[in-house]
PDB file of N, CA and C in Angstrom:
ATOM      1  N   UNK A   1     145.704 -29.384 -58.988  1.00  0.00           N
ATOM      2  CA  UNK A   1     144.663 -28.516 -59.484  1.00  0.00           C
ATOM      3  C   UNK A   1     145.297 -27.447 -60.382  1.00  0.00           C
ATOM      4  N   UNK A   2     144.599 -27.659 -61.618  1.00  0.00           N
ATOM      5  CA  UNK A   2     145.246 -26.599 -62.439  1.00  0.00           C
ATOM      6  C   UNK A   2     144.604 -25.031 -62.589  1.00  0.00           C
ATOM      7  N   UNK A   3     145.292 -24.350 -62.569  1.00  0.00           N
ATOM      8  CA  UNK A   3     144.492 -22.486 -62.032  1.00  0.00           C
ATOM      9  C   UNK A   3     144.406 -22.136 -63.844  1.00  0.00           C
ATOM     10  N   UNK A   4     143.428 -21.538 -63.260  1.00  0.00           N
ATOM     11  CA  UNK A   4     143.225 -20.548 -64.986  1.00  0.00           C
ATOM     12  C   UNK A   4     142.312 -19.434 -64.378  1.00  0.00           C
ATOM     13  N   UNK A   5     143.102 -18.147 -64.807  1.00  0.00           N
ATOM     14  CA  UNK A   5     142.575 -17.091 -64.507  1.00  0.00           C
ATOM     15  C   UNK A   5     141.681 -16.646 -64.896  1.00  0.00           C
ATOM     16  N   UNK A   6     140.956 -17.102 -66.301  1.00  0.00           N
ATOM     17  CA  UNK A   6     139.988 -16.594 -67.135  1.00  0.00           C
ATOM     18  C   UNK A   6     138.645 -17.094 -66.158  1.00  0.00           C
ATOM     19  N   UNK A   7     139.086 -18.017 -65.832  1.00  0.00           N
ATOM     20  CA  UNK A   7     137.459 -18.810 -65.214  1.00  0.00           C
ATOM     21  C   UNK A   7     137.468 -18.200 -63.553  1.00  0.00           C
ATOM     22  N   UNK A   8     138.531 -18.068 -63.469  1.00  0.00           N
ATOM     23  CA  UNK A   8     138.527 -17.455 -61.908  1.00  0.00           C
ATOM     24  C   UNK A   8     137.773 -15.853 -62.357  1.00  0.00           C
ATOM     25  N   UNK A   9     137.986 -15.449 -63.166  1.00  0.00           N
ATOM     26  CA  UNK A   9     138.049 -13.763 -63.492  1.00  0.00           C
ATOM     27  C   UNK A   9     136.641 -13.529 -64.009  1.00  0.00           C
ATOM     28  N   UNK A  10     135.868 -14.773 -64.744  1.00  0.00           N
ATOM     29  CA  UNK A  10     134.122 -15.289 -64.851  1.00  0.00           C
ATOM     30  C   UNK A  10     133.789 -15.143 -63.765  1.00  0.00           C
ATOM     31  N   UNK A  11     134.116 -16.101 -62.944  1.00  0.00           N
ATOM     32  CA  UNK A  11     133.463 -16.145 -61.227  1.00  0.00           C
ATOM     33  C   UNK A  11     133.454 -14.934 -60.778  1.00  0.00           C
ATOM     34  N   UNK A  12     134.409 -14.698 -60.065  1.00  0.00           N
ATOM     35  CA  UNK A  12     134.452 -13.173 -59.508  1.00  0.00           C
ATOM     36  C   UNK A  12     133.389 -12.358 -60.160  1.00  0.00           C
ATOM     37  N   UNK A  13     133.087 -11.851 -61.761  1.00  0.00           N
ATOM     38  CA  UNK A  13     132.593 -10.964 -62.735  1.00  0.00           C
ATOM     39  C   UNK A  13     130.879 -11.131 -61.775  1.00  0.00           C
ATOM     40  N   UNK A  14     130.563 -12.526 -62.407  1.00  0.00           N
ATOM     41  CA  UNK A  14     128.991 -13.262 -61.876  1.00  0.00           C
ATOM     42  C   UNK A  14     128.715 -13.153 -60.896  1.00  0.00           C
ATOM     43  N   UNK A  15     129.600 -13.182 -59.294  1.00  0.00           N
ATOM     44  CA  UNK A  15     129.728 -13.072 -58.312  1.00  0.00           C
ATOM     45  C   UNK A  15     129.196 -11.086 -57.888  1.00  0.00           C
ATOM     46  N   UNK A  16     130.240 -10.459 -58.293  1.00  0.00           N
ATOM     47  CA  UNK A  16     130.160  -9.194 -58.162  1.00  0.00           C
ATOM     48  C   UNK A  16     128.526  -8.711 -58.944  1.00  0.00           C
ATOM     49  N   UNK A  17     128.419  -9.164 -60.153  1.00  0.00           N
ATOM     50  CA  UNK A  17     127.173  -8.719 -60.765  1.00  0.00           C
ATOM     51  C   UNK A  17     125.695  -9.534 -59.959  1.00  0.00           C
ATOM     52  N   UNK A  18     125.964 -10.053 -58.657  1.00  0.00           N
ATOM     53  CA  UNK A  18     124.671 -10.743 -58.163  1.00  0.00           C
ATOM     54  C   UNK A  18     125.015 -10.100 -56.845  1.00  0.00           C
ATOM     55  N   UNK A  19     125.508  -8.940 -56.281  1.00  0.00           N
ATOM     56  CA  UNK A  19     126.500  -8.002 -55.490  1.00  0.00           C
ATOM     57  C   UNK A  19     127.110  -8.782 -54.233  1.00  0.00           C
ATOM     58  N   UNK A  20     127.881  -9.701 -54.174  1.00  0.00           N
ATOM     59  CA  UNK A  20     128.570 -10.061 -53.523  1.00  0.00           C
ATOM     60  C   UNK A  20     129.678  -9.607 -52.928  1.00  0.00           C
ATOM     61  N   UNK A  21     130.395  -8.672 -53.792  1.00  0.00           N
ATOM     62  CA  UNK A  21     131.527  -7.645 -53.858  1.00  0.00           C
ATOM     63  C   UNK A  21     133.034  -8.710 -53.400  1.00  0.00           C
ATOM     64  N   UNK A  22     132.877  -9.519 -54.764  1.00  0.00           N
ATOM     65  CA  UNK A  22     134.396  -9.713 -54.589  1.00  0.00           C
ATOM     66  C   UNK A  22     135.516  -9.669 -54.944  1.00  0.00           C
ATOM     67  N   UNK A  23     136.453  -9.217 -53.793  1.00  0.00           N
ATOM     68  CA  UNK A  23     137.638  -8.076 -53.637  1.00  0.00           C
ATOM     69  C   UNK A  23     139.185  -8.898 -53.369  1.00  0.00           C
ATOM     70  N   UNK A  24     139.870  -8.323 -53.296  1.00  0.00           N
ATOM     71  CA  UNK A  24     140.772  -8.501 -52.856  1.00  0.00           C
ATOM     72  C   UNK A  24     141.478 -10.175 -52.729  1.00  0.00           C
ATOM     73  N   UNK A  25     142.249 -11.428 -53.458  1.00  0.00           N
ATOM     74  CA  UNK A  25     142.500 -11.625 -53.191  1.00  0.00           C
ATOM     75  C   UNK A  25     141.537 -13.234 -53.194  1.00  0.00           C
ATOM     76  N   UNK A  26     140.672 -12.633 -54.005  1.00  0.00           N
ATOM     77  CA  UNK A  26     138.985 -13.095 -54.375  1.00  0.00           C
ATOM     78  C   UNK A  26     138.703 -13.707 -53.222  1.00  0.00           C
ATOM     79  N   UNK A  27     138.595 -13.322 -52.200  1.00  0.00           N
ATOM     80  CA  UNK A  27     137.645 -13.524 -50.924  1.00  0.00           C
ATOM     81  C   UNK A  27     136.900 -12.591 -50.468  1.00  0.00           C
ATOM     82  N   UNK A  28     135.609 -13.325 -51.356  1.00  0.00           N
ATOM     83  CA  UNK A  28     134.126 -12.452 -50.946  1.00  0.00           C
ATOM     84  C   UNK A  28     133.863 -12.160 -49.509  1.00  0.00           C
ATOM     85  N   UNK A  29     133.418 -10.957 -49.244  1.00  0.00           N
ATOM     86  CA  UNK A  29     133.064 -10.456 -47.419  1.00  0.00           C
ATOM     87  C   UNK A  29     131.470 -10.730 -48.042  1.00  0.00           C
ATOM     88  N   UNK A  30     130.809 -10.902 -46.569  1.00  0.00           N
ATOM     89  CA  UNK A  30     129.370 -10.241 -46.645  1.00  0.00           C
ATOM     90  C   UNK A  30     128.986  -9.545 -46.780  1.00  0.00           C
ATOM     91  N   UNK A  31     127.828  -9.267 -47.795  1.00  0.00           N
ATOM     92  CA  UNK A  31     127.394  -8.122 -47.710  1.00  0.00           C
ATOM     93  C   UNK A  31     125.947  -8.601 -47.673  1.00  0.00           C
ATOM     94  N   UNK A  32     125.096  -7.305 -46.682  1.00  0.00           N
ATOM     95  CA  UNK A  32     124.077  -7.729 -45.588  1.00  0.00           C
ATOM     96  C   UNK A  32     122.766  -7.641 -46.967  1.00  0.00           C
ATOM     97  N   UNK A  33     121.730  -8.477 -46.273  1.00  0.00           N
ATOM     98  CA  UNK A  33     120.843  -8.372 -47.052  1.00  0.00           C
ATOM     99  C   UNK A  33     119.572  -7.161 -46.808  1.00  0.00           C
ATOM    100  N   UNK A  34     120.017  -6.213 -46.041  1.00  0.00           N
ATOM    101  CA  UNK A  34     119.738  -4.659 -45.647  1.00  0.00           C
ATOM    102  C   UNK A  34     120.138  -3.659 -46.697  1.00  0.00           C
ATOM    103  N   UNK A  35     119.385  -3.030 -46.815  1.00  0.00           N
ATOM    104  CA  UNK A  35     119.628  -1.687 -47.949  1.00  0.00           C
ATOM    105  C   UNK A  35     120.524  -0.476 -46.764  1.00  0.00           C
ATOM    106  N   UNK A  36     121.289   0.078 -47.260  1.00  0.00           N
ATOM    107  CA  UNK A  36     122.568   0.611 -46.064  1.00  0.00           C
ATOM    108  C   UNK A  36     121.619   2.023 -45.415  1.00  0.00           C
ATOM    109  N   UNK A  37     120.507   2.351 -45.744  1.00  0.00           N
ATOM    110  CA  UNK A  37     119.783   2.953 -44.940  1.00  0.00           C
ATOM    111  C   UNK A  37     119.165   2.147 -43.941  1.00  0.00           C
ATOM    112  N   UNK A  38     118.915   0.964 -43.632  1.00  0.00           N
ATOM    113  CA  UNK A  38     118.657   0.437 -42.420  1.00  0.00           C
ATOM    114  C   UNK A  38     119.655   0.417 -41.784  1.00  0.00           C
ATOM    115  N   UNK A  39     120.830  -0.456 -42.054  1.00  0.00           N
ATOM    116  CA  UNK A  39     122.015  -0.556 -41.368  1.00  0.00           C
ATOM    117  C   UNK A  39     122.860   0.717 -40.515  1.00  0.00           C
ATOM    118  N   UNK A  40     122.166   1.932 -41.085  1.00  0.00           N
ATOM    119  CA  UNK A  40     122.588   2.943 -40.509  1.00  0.00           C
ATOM    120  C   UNK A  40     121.839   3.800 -39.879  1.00  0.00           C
ATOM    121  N   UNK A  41     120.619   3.118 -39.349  1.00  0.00           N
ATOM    122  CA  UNK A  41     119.853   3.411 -38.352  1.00  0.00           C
ATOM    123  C   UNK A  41     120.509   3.242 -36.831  1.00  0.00           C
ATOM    124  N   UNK A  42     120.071   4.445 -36.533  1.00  0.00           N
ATOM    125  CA  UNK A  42     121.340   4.322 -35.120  1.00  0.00           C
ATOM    126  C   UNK A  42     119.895   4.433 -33.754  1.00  0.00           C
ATOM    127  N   UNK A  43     120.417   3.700 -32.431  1.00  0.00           N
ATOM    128  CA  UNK A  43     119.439   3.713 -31.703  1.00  0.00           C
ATOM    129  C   UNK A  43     119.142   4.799 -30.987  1.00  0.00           C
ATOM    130  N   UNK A  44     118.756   5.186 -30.201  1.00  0.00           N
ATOM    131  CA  UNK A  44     118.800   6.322 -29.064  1.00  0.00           C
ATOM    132  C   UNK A  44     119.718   6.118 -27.958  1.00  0.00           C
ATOM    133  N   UNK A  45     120.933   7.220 -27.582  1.00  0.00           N
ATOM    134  CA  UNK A  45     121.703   7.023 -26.551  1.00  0.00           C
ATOM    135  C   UNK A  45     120.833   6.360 -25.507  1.00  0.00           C
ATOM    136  N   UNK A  46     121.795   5.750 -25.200  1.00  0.00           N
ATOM    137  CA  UNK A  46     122.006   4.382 -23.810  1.00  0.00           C
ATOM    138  C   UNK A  46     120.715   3.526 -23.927  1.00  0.00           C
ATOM    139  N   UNK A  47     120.343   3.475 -25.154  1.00  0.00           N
ATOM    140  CA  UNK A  47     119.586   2.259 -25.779  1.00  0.00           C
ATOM    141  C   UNK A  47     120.373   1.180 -25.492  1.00  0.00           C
ATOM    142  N   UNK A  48     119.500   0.115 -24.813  1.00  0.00           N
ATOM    143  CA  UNK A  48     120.548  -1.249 -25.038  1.00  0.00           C
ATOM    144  C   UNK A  48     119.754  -1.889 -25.467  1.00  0.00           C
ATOM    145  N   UNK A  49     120.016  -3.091 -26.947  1.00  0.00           N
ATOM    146  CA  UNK A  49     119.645  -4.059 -27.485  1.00  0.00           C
ATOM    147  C   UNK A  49     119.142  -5.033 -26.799  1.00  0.00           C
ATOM    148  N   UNK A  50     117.596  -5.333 -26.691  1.00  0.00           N
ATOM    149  CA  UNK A  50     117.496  -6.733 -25.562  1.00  0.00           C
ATOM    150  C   UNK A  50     118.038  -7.862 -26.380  1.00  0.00           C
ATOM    151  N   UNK A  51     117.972  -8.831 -25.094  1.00  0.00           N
ATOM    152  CA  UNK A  51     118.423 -10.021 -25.694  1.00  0.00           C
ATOM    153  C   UNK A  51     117.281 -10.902 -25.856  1.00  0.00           C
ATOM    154  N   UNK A  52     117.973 -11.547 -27.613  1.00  0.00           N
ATOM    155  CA  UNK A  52     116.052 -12.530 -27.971  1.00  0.00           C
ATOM    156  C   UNK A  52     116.987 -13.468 -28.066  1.00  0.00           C
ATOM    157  N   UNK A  53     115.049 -14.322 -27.538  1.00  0.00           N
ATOM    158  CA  UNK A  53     114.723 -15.534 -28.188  1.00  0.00           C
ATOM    159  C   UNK A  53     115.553 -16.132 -29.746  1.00  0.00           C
ATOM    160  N   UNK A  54     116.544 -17.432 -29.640  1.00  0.00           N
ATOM    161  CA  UNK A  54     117.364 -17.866 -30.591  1.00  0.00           C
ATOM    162  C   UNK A  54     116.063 -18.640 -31.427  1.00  0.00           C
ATOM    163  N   UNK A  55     116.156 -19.016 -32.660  1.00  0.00           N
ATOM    164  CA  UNK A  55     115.345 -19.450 -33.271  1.00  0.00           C
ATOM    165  C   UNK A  55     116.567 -20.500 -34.552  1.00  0.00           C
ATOM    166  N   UNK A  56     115.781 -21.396 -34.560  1.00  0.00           N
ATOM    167  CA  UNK A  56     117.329 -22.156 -34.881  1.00  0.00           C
ATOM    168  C   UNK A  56     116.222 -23.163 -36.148  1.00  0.00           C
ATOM    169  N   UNK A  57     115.156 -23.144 -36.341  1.00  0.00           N
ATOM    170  CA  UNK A  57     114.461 -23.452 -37.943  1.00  0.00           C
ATOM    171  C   UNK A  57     114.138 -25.347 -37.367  1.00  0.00           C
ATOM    172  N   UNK A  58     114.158 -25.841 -36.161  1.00  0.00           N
ATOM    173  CA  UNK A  58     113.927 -26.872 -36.444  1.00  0.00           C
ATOM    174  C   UNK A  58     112.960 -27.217 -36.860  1.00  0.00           C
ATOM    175  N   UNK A  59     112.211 -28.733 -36.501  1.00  0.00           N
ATOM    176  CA  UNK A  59     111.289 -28.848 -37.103  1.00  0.00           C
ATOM    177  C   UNK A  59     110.433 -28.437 -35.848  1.00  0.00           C
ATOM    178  N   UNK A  60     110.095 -28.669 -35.010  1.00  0.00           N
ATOM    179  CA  UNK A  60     108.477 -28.218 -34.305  1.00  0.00           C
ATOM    180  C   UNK A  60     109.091 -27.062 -34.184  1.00  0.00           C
ATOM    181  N   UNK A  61     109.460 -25.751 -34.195  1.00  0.00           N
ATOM    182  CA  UNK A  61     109.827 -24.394 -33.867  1.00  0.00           C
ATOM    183  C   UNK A  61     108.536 -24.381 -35.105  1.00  0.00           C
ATOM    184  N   UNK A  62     108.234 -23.178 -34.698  1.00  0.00           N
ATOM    185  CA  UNK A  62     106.746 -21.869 -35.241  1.00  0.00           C
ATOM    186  C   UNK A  62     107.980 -20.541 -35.651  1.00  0.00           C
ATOM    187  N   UNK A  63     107.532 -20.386 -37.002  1.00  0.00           N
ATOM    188  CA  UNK A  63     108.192 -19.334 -37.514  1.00  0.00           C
ATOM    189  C   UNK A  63     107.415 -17.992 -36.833  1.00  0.00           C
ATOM    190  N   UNK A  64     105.847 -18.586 -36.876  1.00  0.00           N
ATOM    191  CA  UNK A  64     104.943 -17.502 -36.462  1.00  0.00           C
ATOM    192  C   UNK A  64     105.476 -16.997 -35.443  1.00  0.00           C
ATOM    193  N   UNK A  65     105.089 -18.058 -34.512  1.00  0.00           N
ATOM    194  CA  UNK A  65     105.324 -17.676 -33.004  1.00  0.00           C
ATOM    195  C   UNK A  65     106.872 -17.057 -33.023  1.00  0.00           C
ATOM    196  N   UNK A  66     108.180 -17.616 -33.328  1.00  0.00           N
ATOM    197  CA  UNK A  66     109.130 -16.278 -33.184  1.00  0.00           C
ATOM    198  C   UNK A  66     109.128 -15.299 -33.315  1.00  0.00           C
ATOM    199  N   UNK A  67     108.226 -15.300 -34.943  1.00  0.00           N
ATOM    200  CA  UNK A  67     108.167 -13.942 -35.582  1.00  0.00           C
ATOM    201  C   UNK A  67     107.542 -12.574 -33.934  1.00  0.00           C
ATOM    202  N   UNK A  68     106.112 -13.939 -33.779  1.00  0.00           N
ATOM    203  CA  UNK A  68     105.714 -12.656 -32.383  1.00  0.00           C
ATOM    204  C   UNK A  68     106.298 -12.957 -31.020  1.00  0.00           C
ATOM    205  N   UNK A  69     107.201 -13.451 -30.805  1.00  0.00           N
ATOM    206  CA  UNK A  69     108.214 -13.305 -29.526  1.00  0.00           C
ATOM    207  C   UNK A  69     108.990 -12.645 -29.829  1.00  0.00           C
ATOM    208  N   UNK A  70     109.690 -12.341 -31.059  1.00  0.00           N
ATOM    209  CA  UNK A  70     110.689 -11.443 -31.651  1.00  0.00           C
ATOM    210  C   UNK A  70     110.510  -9.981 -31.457  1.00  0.00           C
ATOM    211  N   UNK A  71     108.644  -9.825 -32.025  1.00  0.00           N
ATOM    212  CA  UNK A  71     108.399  -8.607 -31.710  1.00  0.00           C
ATOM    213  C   UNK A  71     107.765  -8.184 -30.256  1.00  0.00           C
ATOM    214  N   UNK A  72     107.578  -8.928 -29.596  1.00  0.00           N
ATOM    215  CA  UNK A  72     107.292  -8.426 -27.982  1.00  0.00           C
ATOM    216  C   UNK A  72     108.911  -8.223 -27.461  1.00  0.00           C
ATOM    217  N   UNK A  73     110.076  -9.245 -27.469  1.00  0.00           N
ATOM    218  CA  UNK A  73     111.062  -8.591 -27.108  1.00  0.00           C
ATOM    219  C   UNK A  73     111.861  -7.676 -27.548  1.00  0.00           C
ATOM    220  N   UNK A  74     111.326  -6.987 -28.918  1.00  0.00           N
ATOM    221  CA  UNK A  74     112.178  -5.509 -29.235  1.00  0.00           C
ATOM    222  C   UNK A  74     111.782  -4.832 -27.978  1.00  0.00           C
ATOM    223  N   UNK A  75     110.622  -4.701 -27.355  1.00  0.00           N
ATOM    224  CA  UNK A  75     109.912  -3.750 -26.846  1.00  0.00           C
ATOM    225  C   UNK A  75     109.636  -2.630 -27.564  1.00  0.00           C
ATOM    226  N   UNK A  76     110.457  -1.529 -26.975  1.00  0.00           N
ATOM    227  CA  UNK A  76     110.349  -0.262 -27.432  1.00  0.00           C
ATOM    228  C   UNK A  76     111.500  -0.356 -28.726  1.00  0.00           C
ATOM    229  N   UNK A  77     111.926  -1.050 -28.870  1.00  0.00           N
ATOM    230  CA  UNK A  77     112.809  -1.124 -30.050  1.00  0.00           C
ATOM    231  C   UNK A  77     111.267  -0.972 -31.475  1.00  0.00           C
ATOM    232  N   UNK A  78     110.033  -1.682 -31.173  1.00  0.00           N
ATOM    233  CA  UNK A  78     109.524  -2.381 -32.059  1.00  0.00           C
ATOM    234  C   UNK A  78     108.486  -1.082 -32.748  1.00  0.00           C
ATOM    235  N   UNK A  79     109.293  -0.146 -31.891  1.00  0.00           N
ATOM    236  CA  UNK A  79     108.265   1.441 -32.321  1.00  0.00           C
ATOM    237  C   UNK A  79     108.982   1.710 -34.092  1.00  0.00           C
ATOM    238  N   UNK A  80     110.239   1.229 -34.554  1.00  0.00           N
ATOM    239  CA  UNK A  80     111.073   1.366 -35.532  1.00  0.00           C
ATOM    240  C   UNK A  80     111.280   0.212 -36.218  1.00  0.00           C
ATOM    241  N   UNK A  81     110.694   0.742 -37.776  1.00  0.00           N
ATOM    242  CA  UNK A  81     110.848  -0.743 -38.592  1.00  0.00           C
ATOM    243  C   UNK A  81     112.367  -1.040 -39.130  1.00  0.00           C
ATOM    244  N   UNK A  82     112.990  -0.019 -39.344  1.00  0.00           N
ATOM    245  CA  UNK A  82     114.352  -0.305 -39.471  1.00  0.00           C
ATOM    246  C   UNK A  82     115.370  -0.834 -38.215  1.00  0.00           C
ATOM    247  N   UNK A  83     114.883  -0.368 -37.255  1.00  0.00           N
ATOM    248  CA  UNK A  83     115.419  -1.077 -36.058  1.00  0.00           C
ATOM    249  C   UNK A  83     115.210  -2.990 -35.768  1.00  0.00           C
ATOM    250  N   UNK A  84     114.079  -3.296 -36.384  1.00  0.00           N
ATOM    251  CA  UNK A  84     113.381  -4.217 -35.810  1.00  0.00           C
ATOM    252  C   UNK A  84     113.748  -4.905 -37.247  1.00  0.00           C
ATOM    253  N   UNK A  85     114.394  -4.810 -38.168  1.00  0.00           N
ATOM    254  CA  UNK A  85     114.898  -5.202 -39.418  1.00  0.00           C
ATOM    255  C   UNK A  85     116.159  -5.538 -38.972  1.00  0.00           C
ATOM    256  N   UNK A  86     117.200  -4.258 -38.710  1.00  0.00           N
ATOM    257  CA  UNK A  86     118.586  -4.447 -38.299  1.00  0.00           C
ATOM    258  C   UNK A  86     119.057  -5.253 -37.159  1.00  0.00           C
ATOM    259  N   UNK A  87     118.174  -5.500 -36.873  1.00  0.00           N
ATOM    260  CA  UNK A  87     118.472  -6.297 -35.164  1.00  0.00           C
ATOM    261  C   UNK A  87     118.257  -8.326 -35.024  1.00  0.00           C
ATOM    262  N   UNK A  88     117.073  -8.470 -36.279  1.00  0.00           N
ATOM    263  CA  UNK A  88     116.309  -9.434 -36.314  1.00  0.00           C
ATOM    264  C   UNK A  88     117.642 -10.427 -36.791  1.00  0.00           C
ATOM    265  N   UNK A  89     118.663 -10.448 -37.311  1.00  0.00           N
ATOM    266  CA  UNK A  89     119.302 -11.576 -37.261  1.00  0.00           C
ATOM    267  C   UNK A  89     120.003 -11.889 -36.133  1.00  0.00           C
ATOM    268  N   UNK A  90     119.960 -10.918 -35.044  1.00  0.00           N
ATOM    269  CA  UNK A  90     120.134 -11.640 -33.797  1.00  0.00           C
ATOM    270  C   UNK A  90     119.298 -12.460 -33.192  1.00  0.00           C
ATOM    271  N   UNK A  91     118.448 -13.021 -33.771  1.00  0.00           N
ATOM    272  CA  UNK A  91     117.196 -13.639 -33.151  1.00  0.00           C
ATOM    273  C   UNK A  91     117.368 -15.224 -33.647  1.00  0.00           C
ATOM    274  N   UNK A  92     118.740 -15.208 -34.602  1.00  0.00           N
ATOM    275  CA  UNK A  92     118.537 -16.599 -35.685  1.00  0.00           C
ATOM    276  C   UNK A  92     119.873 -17.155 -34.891  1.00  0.00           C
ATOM    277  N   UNK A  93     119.932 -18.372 -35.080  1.00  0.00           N
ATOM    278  CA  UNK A  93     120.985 -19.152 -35.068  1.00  0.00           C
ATOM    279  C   UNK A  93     121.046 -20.604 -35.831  1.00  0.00           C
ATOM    280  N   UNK A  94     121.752 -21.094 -36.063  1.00  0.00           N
ATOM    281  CA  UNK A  94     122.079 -22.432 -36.986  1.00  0.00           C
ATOM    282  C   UNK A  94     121.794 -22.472 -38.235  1.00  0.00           C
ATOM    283  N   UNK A  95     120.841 -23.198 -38.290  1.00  0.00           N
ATOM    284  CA  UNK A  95     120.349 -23.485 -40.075  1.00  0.00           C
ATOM    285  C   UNK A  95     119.600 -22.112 -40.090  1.00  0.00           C
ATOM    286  N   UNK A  96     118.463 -21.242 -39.498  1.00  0.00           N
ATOM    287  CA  UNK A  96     117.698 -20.343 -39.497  1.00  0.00           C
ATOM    288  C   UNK A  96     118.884 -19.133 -39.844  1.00  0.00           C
ATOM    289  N   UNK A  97     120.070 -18.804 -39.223  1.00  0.00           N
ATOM    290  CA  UNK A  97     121.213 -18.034 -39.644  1.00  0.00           C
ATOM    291  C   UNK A  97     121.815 -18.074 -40.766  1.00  0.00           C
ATOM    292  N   UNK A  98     122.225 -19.617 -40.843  1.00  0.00           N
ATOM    293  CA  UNK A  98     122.872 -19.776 -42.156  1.00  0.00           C
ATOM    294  C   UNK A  98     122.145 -19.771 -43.520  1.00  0.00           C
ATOM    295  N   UNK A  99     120.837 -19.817 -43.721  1.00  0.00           N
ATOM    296  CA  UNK A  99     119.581 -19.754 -44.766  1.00  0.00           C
ATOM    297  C   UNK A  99     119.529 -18.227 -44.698  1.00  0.00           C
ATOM    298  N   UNK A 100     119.989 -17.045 -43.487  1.00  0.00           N
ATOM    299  CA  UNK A 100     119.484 -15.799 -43.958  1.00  0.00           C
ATOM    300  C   UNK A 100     121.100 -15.322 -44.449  1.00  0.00           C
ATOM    301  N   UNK A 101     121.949 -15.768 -44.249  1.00  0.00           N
ATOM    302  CA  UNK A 101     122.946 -15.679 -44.404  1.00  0.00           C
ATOM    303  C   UNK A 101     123.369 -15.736 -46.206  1.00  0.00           C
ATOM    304  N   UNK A 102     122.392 -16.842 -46.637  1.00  0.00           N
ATOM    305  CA  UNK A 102     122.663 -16.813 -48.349  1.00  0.00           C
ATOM    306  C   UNK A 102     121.434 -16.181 -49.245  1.00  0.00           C
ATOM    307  N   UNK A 103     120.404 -15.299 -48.207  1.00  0.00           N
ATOM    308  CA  UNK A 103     119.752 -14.575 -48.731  1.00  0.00           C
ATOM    309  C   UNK A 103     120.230 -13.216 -49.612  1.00  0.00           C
ATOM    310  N   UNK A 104     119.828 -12.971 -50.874  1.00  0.00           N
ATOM    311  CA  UNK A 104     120.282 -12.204 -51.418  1.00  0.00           C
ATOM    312  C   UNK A 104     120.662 -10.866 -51.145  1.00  0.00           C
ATOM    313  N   UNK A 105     122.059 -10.026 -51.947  1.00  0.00           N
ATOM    314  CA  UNK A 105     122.076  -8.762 -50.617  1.00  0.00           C
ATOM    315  C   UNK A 105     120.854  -7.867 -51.687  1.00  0.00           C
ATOM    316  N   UNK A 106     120.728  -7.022 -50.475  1.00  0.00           N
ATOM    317  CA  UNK A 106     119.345  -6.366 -50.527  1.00  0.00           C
ATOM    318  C   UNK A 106     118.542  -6.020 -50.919  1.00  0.00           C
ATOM    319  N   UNK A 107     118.284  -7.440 -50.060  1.00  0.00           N
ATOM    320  CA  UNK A 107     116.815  -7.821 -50.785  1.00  0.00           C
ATOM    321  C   UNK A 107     115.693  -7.866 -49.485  1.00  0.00           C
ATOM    322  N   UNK A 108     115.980  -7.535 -48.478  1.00  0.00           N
ATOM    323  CA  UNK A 108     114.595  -6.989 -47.645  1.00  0.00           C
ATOM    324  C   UNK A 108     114.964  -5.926 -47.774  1.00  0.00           C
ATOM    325  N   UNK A 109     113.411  -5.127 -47.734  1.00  0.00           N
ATOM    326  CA  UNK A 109     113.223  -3.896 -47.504  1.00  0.00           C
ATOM    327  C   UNK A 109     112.132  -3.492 -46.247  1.00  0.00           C
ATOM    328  N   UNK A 110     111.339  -4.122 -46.054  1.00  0.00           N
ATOM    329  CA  UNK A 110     110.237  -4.218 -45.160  1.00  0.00           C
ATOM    330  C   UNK A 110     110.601  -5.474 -43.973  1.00  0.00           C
TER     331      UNK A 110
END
């Protein structure tokens, strides 16, 4: 494989300008698809995160229905829309993770 920096130094450019932020060594980190005012929503001391319902995108799974099992198990989490934003990719796993995973960075807001 032959290297050429110019096309590596394109990538990276296109990469960074669609905000991927890549750094160092050109291995892109994640960056969340949260605007960093959610992400820095902090809970109330000795808040503990319940644990949800995995949702994994097959085929008979109901997006609906997670969507409202998702929000009965915030509980009191579900009083906060930034909470109930920052928390919700704990609710995904497999293909449902990896699809929010190449969602653009921030690009929910609601």
């Amino acid at each position: 494989m032959v290297e050429n920096p110019q096309i590596d130094q394109m990538i990276e450019q296109a990469l960074n300008r669609h905000g991927f932020k890549v750094g160092y060594a050109h291995q892109p980190y994640f960056v969340f698809v949260f605007p960093d005012y959610v992400l820095q929503s902090e809970l109330p001391r000795g808040y503990k995160i319940p644990k949800f319902s995995k949702f994994t995108k097959k085929l008979r799974e109901s997006t609906i229905e997670h969507a409202t099992q998702y929000q009965i198990e915030c509980g009191e989490l579900a009083i906060d829309e930034f909470f109930k934003m920052k928390y919700f990719p704990s609710s995904l796993m497999k293909n449902a993770f990896t699809w929010f995973t190449t969602l653009p960075p921030n690009s929910i807001y609601t």
